[in-house]
PDB file of N, CA and C in Angstrom:
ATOM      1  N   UNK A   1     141.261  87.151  29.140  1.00  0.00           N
ATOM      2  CA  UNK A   1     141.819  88.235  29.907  1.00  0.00           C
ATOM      3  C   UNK A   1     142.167  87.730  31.306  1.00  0.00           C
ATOM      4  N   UNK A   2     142.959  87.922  31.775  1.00  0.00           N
ATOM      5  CA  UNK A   2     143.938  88.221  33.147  1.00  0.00           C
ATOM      6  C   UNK A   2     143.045  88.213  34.015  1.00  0.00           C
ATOM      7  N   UNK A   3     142.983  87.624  35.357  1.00  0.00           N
ATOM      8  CA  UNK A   3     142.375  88.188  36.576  1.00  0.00           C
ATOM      9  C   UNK A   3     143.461  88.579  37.544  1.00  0.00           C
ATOM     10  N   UNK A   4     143.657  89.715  38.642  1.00  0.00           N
ATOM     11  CA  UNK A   4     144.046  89.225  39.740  1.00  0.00           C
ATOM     12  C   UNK A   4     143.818  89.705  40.930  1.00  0.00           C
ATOM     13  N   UNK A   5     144.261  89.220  41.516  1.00  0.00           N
ATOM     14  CA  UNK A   5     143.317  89.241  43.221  1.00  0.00           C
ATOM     15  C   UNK A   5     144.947  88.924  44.219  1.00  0.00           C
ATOM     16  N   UNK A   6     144.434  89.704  45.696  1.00  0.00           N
ATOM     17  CA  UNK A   6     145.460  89.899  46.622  1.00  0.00           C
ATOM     18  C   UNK A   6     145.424  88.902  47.546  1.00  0.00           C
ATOM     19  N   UNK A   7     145.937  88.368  47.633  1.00  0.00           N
ATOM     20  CA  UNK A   7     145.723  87.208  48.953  1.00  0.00           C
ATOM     21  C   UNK A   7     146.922  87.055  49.809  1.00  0.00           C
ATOM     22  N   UNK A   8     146.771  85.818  50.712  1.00  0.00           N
ATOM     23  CA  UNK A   8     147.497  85.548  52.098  1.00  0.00           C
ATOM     24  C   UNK A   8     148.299  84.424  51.505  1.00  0.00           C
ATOM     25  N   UNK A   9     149.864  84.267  52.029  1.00  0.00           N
ATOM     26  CA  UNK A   9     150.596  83.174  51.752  1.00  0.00           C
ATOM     27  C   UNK A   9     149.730  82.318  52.179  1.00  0.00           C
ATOM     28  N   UNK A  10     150.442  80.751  51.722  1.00  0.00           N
ATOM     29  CA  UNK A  10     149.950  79.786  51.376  1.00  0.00           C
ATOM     30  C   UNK A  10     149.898  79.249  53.190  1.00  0.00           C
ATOM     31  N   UNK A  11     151.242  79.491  53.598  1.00  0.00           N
ATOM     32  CA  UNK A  11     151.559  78.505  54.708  1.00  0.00           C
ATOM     33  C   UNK A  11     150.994  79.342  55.865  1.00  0.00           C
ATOM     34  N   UNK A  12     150.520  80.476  55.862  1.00  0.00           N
ATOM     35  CA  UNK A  12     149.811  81.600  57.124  1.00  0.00           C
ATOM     36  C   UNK A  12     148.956  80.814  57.489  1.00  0.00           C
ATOM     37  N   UNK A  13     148.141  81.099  58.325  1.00  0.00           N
ATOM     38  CA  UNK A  13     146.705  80.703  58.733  1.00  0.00           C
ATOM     39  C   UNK A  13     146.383  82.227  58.940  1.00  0.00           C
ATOM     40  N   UNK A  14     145.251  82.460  58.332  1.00  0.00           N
ATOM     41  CA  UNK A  14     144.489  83.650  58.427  1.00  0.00           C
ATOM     42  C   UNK A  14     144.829  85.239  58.192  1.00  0.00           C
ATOM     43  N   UNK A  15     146.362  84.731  57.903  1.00  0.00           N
ATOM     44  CA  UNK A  15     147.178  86.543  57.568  1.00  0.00           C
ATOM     45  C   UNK A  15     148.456  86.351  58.846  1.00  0.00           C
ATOM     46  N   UNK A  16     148.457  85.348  59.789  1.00  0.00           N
ATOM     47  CA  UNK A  16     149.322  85.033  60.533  1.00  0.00           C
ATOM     48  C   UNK A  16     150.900  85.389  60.323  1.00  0.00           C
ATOM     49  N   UNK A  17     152.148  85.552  60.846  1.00  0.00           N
ATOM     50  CA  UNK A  17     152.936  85.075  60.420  1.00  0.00           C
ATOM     51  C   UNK A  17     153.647  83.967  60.043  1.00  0.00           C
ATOM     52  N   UNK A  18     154.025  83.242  59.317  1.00  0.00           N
ATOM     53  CA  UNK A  18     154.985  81.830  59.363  1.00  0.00           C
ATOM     54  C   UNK A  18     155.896  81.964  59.793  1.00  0.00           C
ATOM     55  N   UNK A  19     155.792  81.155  61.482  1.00  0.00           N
ATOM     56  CA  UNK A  19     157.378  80.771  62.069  1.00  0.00           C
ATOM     57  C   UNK A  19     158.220  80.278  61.656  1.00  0.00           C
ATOM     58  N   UNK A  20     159.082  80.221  61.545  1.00  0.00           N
ATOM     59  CA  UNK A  20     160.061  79.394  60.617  1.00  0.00           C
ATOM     60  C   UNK A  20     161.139  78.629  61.795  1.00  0.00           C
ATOM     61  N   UNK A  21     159.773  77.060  61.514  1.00  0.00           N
ATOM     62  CA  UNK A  21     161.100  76.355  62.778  1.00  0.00           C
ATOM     63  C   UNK A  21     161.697  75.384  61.926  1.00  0.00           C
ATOM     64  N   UNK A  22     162.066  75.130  60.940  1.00  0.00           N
ATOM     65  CA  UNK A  22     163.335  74.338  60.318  1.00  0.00           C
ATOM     66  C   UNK A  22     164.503  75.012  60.604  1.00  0.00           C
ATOM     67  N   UNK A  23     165.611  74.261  61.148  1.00  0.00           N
ATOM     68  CA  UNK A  23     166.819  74.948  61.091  1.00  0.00           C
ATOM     69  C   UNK A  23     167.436  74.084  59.883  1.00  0.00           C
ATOM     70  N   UNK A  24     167.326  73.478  58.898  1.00  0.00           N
ATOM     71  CA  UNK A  24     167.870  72.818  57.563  1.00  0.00           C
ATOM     72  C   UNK A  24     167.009  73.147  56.800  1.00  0.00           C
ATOM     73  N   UNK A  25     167.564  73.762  55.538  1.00  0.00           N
ATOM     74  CA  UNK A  25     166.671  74.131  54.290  1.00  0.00           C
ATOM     75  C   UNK A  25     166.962  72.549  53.449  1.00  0.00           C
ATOM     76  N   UNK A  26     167.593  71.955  53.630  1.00  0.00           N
ATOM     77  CA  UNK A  26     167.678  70.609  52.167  1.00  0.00           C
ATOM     78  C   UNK A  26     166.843  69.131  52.741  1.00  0.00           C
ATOM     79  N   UNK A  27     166.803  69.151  54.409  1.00  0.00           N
ATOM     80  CA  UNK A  27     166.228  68.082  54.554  1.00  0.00           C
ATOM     81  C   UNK A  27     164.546  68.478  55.109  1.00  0.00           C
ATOM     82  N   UNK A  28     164.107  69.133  56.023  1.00  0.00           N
ATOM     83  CA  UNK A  28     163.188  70.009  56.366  1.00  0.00           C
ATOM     84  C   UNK A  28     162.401  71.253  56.254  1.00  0.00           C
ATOM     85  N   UNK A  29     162.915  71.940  55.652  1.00  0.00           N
ATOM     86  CA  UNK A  29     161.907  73.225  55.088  1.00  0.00           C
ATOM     87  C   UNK A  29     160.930  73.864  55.740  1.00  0.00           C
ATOM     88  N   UNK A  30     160.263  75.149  56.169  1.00  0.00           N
ATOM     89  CA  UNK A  30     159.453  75.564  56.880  1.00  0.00           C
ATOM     90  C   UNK A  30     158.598  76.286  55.114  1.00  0.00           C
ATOM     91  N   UNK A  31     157.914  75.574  54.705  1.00  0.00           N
ATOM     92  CA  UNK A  31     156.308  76.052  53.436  1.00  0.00           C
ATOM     93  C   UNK A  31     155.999  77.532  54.093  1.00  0.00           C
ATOM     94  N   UNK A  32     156.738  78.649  52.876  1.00  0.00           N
ATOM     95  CA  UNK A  32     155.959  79.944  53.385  1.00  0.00           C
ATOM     96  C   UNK A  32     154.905  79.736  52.465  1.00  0.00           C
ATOM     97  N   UNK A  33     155.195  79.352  51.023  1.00  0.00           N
ATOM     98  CA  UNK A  33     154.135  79.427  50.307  1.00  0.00           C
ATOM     99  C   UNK A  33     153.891  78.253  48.882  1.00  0.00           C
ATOM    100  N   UNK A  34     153.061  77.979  48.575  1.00  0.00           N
ATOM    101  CA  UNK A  34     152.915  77.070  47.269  1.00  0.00           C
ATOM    102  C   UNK A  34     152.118  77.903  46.259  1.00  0.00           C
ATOM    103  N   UNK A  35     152.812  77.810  45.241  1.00  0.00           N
ATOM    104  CA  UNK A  35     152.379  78.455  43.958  1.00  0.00           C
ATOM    105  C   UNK A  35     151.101  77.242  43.221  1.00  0.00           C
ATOM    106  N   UNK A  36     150.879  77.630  42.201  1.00  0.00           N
ATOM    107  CA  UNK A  36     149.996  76.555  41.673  1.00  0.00           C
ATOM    108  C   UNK A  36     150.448  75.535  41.122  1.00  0.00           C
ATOM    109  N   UNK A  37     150.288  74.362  40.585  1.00  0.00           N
ATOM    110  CA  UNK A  37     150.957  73.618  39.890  1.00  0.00           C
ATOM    111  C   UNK A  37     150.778  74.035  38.126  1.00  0.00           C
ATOM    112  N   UNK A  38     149.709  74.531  37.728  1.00  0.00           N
ATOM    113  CA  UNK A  38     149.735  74.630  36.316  1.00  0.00           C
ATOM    114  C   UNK A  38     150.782  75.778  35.758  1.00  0.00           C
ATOM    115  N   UNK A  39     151.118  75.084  34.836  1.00  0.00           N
ATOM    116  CA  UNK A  39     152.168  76.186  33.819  1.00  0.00           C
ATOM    117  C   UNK A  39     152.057  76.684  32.682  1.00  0.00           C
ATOM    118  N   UNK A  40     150.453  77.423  32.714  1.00  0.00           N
ATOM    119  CA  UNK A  40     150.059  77.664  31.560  1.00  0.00           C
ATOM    120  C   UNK A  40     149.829  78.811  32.156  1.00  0.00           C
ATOM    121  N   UNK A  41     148.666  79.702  32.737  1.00  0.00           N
ATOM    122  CA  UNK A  41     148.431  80.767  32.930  1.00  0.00           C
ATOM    123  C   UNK A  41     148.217  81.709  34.648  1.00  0.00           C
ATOM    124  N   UNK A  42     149.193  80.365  35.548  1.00  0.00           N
ATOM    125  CA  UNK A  42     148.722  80.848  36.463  1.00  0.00           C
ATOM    126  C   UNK A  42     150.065  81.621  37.189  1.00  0.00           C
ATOM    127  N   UNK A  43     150.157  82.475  37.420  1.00  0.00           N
ATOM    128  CA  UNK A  43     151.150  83.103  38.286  1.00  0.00           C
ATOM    129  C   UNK A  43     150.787  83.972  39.893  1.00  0.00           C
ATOM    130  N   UNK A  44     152.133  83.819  40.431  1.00  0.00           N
ATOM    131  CA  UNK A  44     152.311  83.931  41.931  1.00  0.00           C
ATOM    132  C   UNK A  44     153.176  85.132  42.088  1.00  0.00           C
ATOM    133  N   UNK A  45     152.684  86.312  42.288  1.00  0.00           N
ATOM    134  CA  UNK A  45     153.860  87.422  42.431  1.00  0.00           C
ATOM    135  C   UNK A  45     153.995  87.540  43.992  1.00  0.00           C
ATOM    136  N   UNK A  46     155.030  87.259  44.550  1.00  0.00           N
ATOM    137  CA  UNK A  46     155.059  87.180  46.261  1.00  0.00           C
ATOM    138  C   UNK A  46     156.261  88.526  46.779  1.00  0.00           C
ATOM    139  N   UNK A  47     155.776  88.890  48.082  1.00  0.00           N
ATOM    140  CA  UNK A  47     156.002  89.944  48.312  1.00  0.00           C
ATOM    141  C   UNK A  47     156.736  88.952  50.060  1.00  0.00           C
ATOM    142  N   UNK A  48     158.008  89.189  50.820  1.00  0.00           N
ATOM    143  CA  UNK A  48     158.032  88.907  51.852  1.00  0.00           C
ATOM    144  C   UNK A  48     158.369  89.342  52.487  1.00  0.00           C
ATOM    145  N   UNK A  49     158.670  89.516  53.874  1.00  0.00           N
ATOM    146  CA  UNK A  49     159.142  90.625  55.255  1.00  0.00           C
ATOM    147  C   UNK A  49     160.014  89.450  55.805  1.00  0.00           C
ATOM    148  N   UNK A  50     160.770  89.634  56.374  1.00  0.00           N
ATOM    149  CA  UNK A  50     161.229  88.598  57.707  1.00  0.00           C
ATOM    150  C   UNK A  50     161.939  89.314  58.679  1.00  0.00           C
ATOM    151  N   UNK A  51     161.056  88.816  59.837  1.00  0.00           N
ATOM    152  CA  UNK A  51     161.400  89.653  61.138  1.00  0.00           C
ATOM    153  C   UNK A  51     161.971  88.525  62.185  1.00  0.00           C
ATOM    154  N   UNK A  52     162.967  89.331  62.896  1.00  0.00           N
ATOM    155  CA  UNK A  52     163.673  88.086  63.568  1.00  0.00           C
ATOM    156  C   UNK A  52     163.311  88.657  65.174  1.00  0.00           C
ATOM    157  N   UNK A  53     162.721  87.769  66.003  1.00  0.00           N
ATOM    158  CA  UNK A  53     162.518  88.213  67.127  1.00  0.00           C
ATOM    159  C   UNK A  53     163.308  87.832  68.341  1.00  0.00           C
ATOM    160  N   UNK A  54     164.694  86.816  67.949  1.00  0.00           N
ATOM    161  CA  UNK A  54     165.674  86.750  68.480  1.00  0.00           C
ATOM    162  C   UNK A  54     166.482  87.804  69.260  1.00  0.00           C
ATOM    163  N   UNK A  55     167.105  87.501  70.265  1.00  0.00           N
ATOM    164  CA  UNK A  55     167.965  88.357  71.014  1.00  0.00           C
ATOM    165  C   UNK A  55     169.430  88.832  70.451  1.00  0.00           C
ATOM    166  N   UNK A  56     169.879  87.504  69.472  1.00  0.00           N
ATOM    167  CA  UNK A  56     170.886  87.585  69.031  1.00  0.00           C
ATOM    168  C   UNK A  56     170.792  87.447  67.512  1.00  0.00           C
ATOM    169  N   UNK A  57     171.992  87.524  66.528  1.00  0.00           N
ATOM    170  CA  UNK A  57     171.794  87.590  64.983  1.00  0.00           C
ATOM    171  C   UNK A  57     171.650  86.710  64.336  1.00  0.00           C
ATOM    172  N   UNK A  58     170.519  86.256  63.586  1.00  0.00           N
ATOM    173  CA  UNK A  58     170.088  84.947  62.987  1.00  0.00           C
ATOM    174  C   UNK A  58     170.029  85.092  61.017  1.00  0.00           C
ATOM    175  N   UNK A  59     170.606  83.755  60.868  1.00  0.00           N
ATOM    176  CA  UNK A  59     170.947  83.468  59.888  1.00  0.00           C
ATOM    177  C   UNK A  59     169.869  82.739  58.889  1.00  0.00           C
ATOM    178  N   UNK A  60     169.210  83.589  57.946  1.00  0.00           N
ATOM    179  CA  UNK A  60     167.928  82.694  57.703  1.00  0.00           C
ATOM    180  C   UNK A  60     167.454  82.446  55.626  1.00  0.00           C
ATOM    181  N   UNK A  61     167.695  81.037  55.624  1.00  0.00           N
ATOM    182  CA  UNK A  61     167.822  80.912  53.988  1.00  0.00           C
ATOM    183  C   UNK A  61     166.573  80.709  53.626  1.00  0.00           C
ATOM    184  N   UNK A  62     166.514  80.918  52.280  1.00  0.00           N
ATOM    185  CA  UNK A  62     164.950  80.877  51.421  1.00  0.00           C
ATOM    186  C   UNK A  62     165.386  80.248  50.300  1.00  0.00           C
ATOM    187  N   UNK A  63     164.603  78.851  50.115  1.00  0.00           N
ATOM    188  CA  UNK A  63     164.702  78.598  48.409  1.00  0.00           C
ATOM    189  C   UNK A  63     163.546  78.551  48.354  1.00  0.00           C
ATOM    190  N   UNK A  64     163.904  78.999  46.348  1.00  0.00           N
ATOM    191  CA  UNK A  64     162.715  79.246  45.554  1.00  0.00           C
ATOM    192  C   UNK A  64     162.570  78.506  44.338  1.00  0.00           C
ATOM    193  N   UNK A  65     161.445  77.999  44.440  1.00  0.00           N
ATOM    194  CA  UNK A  65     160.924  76.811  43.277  1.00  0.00           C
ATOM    195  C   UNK A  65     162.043  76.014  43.398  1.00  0.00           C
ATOM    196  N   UNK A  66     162.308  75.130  44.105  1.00  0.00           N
ATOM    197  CA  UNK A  66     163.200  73.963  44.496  1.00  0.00           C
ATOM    198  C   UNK A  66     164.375  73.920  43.830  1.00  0.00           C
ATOM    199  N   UNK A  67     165.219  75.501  43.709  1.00  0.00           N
ATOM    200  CA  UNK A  67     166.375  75.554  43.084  1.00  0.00           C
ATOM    201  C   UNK A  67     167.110  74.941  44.477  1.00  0.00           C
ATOM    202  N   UNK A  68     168.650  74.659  44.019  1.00  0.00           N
ATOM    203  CA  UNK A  68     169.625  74.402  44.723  1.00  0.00           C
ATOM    204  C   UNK A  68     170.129  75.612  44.846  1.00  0.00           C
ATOM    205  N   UNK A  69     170.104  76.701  44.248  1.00  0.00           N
ATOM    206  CA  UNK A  69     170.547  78.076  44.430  1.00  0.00           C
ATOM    207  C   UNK A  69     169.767  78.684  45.780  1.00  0.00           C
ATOM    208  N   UNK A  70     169.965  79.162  46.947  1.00  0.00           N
ATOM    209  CA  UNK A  70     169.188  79.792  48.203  1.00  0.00           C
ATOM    210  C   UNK A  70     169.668  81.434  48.142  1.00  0.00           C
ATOM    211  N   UNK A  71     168.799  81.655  48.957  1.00  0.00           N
ATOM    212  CA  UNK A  71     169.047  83.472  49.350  1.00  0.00           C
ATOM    213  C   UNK A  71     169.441  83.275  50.496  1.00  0.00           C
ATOM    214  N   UNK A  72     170.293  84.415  51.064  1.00  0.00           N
ATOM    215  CA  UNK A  72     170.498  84.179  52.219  1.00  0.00           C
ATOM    216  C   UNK A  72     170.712  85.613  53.003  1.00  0.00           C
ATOM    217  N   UNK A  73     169.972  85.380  54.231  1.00  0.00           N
ATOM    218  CA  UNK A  73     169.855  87.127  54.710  1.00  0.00           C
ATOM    219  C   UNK A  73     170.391  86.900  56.470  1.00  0.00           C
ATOM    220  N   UNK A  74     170.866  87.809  56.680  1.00  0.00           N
ATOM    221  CA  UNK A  74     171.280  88.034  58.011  1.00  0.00           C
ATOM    222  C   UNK A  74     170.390  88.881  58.584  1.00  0.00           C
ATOM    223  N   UNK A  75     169.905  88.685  59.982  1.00  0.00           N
ATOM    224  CA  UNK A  75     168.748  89.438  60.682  1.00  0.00           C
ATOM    225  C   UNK A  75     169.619  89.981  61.754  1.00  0.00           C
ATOM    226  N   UNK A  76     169.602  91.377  62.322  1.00  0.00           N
ATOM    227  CA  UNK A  76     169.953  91.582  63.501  1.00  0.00           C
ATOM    228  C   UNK A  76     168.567  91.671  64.373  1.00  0.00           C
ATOM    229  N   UNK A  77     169.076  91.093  65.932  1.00  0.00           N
ATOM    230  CA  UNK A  77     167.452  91.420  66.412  1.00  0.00           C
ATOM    231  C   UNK A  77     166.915  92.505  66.227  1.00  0.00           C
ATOM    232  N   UNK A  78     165.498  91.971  66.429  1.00  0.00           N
ATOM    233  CA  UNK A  78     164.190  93.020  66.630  1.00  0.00           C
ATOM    234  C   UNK A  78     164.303  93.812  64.858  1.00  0.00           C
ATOM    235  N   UNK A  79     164.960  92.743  64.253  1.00  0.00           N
ATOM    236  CA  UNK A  79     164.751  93.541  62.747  1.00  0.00           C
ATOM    237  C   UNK A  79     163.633  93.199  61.663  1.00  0.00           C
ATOM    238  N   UNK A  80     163.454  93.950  60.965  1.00  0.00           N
ATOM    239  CA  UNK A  80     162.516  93.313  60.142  1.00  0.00           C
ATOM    240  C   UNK A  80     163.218  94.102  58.097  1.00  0.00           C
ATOM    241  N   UNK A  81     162.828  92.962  57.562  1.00  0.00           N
ATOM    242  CA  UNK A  81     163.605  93.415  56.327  1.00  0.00           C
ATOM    243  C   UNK A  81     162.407  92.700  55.609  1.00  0.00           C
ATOM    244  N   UNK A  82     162.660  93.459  53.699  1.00  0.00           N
ATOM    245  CA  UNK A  82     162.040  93.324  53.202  1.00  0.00           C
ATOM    246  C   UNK A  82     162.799  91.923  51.978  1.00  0.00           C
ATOM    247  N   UNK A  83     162.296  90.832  52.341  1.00  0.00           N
ATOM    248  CA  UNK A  83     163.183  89.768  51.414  1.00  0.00           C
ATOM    249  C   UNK A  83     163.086  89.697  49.951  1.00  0.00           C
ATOM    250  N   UNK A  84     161.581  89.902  49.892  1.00  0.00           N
ATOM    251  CA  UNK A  84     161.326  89.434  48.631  1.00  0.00           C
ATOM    252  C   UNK A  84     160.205  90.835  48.119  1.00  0.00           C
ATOM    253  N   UNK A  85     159.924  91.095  47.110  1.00  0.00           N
ATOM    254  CA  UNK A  85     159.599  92.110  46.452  1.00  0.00           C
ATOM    255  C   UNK A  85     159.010  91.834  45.085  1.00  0.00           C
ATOM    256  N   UNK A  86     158.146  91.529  45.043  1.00  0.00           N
ATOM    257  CA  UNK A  86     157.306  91.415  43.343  1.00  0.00           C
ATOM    258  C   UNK A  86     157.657  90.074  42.536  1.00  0.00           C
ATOM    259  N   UNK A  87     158.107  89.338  43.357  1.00  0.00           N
ATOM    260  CA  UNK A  87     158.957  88.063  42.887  1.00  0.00           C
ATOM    261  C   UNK A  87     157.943  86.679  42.436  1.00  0.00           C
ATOM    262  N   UNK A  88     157.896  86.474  40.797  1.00  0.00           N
ATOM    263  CA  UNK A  88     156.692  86.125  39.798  1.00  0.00           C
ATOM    264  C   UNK A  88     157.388  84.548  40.377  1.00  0.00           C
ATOM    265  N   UNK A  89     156.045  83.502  40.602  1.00  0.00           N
ATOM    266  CA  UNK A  89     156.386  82.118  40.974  1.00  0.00           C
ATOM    267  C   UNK A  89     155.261  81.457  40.366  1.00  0.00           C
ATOM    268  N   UNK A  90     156.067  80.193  39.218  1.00  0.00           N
ATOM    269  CA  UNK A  90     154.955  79.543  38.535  1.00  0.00           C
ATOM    270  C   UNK A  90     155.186  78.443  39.185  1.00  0.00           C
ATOM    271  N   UNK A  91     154.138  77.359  38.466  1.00  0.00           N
ATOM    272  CA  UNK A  91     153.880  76.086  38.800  1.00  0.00           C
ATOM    273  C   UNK A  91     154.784  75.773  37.299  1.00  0.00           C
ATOM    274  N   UNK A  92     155.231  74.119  36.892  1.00  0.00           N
ATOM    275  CA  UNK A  92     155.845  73.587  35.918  1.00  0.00           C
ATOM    276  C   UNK A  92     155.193  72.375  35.523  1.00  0.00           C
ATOM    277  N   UNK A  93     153.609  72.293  36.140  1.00  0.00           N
ATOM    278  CA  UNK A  93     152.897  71.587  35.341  1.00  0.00           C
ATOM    279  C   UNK A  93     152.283  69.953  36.145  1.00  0.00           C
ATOM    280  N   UNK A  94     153.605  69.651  36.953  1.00  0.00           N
ATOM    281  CA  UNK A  94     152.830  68.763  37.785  1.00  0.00           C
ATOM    282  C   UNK A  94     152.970  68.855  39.068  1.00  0.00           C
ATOM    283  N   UNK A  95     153.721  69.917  39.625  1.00  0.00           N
ATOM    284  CA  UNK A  95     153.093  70.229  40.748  1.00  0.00           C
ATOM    285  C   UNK A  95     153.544  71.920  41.173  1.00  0.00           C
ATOM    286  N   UNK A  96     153.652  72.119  42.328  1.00  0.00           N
ATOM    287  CA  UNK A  96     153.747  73.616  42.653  1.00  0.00           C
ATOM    288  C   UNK A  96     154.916  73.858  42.949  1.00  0.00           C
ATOM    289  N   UNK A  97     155.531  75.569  42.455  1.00  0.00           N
ATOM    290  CA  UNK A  97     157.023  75.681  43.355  1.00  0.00           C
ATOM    291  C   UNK A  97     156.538  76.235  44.369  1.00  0.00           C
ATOM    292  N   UNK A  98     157.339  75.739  45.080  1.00  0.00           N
ATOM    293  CA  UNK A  98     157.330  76.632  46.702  1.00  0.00           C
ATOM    294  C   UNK A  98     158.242  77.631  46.978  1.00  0.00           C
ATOM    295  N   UNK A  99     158.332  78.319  47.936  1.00  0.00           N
ATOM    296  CA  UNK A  99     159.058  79.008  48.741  1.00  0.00           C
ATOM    297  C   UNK A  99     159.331  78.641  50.200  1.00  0.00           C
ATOM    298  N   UNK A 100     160.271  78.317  50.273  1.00  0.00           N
ATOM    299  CA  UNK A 100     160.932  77.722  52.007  1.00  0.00           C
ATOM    300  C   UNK A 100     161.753  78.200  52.423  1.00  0.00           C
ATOM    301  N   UNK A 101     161.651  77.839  54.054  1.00  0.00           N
ATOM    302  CA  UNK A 101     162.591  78.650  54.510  1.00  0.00           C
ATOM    303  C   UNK A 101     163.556  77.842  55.836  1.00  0.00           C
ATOM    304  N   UNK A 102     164.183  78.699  56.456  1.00  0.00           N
ATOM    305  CA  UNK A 102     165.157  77.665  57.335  1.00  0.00           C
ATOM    306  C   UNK A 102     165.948  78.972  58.022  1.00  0.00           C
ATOM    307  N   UNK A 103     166.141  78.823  59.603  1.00  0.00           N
ATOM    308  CA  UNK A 103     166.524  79.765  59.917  1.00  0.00           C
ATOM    309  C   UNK A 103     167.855  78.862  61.389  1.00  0.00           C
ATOM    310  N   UNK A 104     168.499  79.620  61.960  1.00  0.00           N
ATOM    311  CA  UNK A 104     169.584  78.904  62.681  1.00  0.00           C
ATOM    312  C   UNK A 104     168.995  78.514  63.994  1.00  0.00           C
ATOM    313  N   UNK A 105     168.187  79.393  64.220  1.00  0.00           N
ATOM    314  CA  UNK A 105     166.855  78.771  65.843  1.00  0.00           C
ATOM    315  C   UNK A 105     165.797  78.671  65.416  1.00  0.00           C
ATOM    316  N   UNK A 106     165.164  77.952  65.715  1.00  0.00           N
ATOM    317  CA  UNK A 106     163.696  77.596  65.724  1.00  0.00           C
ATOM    318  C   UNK A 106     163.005  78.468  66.234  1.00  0.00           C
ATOM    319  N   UNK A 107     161.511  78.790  65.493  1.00  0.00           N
ATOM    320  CA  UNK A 107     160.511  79.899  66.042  1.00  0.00           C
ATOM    321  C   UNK A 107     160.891  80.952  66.387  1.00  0.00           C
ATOM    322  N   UNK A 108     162.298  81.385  65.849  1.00  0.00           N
ATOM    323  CA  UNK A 108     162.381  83.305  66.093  1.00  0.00           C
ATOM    324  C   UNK A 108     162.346  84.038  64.640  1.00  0.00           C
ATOM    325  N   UNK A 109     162.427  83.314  63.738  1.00  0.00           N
ATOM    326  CA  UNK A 109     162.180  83.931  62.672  1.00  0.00           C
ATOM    327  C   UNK A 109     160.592  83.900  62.251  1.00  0.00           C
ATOM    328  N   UNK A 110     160.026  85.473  61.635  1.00  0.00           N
ATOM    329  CA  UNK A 110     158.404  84.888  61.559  1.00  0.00           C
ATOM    330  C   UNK A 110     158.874  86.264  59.813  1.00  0.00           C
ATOM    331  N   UNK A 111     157.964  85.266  59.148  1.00  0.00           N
ATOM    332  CA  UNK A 111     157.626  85.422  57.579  1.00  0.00           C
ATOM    333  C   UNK A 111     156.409  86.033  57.791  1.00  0.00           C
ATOM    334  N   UNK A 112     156.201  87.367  57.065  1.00  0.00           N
ATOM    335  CA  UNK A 112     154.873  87.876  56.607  1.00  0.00           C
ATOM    336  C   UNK A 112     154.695  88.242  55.119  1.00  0.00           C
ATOM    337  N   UNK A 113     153.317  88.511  54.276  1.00  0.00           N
ATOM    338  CA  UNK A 113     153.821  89.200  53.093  1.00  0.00           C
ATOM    339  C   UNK A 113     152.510  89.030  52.300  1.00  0.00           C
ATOM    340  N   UNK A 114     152.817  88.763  50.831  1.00  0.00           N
ATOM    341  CA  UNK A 114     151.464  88.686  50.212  1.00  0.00           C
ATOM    342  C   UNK A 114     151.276  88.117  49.102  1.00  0.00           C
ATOM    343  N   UNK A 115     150.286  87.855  48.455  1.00  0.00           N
ATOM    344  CA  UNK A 115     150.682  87.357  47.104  1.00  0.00           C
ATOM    345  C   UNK A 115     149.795  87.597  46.123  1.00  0.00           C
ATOM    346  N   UNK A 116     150.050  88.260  45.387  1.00  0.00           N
ATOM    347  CA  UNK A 116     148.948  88.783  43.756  1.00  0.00           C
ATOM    348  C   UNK A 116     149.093  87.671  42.949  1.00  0.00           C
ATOM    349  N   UNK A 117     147.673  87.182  43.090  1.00  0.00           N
ATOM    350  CA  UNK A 117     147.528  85.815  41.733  1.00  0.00           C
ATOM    351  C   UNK A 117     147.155  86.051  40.375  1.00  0.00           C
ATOM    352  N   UNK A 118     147.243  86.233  39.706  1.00  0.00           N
ATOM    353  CA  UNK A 118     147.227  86.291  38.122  1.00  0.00           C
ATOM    354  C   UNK A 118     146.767  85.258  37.692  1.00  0.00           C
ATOM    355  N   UNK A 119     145.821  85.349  37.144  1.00  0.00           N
ATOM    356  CA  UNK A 119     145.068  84.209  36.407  1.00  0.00           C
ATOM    357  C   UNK A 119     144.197  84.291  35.107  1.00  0.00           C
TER     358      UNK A 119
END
């Protein structure tokens, strides 16, 4: 049987937000979160916010499990949006997918959110 339990992204410290100072998602990456590596029974349902505390409108991408495919969201300041929503993230056995991020300035974008582990 199933366990699951609520926890804090991977890349937070303590429930923190993750700043997101990469401005390149393909060479640098800002780790919101790492899933597990096994691909048998473990799953990552992630939930994310991104709030832009910029003055002006910032441009901020997310890949998931190291697709070449990205999301891509526009922030107006002082906004906060809901990115991600119930979104299931496995591992493929030898190591973990992540979730990253990359925004057009450094340290004005901050990631919050959550993650239900299934196990």
């Amino acid at each position: 049987m199933a366990t699951m339990s609520k926890t804090i992204l991977s890349g937070s410290t303590g429930g923190a937000p993750v700043k997101v100072v990469a401005t390149d998602i393909t060479s640098s990456p800002t780790e919101i979160h790492a899933g597990s590596a096994s691909s048998t029974a473990h799953l990552d349902i992630v939930t994310l916010y991104l709030y832009n505390s910029n003055t002006s409108v910032e441009l901020v991408v997310l890949k998931i499990a190291g697709s070449a495919d990205v999301l891509k969201f526009s922030l107006n300041p002082d906004e906060t949006i809901l990115a991600l929503d119930g979104v299931p993230l496995s591992g493929h056995g030898s190591s973990a997918y992540k979730i990253e991020a990359a925004s057009d300035t450094a340290n004005k974008i901050m990631v919050y959110g959550s993650v239900v582990k299934v196990r």
